[in-house]
Protein backbone atom coordinates (compact mmCIF):
# COMPACT_ATOMS: atom_id res chain seq x y z
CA UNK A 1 -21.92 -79.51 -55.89
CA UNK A 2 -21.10 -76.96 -52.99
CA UNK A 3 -23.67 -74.81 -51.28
CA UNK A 4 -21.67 -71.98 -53.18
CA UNK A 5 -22.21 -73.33 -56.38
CA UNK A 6 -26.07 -74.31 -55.96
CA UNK A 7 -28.53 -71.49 -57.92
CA UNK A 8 -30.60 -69.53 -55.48
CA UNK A 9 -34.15 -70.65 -54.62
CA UNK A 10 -36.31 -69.03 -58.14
CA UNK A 11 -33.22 -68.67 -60.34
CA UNK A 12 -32.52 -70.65 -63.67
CA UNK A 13 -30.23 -70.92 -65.89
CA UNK A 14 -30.75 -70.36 -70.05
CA UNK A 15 -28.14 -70.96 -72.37
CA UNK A 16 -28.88 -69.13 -75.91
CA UNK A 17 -26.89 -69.42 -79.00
CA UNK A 18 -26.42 -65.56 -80.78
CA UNK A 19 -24.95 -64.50 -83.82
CA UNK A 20 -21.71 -62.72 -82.89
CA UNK A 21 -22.56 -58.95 -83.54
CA UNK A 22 -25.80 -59.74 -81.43
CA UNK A 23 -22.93 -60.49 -78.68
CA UNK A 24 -21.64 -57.15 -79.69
CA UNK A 25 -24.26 -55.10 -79.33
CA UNK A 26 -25.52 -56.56 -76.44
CA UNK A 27 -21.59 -55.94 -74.48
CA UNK A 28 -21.54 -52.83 -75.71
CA UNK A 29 -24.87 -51.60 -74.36
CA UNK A 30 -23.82 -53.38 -71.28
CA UNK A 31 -20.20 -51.51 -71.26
CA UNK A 32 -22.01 -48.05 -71.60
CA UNK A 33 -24.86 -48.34 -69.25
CA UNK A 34 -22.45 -50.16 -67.09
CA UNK A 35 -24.02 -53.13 -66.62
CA UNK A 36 -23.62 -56.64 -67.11
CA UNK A 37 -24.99 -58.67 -70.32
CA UNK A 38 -26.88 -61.07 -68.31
CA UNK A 39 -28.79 -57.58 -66.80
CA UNK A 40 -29.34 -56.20 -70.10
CA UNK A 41 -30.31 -59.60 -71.46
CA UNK A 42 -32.85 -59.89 -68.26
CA UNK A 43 -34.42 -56.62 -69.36
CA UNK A 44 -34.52 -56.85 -72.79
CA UNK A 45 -36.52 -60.03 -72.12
CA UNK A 46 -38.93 -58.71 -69.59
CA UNK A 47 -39.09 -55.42 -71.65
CA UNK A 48 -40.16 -57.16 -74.90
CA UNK A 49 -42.06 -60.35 -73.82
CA UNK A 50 -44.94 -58.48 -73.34
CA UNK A 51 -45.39 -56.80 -76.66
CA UNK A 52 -44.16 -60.20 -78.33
CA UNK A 53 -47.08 -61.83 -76.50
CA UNK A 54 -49.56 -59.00 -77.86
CA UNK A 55 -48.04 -59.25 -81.48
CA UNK A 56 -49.12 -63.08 -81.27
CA UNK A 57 -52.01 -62.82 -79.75
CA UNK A 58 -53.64 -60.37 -82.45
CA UNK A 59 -51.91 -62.49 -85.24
CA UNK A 60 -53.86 -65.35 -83.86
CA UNK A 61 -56.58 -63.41 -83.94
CA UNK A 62 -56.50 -62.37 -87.18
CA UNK A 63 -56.37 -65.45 -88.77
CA UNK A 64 -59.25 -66.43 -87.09
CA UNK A 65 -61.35 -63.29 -88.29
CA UNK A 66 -59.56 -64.21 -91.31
CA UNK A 67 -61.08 -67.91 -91.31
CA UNK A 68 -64.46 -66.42 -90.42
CA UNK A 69 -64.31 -63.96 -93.20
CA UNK A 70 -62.90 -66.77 -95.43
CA UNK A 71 -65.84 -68.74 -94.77
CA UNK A 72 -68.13 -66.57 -95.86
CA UNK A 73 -66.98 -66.00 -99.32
CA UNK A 74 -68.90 -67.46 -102.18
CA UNK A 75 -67.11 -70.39 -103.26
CA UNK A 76 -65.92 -68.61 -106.36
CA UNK A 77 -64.66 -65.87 -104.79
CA UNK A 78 -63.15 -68.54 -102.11
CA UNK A 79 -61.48 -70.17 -105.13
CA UNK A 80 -59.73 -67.64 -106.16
CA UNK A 81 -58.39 -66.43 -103.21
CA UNK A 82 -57.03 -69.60 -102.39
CA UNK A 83 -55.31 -70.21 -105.93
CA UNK A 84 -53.73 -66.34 -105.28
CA UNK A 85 -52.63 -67.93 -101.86
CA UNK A 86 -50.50 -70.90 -104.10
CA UNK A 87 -49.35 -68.53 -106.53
CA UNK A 88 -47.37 -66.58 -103.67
């Protein structure tokens, strides 16, 4: 490999299979705010990590409140709700 072709120092690479229209939408926005799909991809990502990491985090904690609730139940009550879970 030539020092031309070596990634700079803090750069990797990602390779991601996408449907084809997500292709599509992603060069168009590129085309129109002129520019290129790896930019838009590298701002869509940095754009919505963040609020996919919230999203998680309060589903994680929500089915631990859940558990905590869950574990409170009287058993009857606890039976039911878990055969309405199986029924689902």
């Amino acid at each position: 490999m030539s020092n031309s072709e070596k990634p700079k120092a803090h750069q990797h690479a990602l390779n991601l299979f996408i449907s084809w229209e997500l292709k599509q939408a992603l060069q168009q926005t590129a085309k129109r705010f002129d520019r290129t799909v790896a930019d838009i991809v590298r701002i869509s990502l940095k754009l919505s990590l963040p609020i996919l990491r919230g999203a998680c985090e309060s589903q994680e904690e929500l089915g631990e409140q859940l558990a905590i609730l869950f574990g409170r139940l009287p058993e009857p009550l606890r039976k039911d709700v878990a055969a309405a879970d199986r029924e689902v």
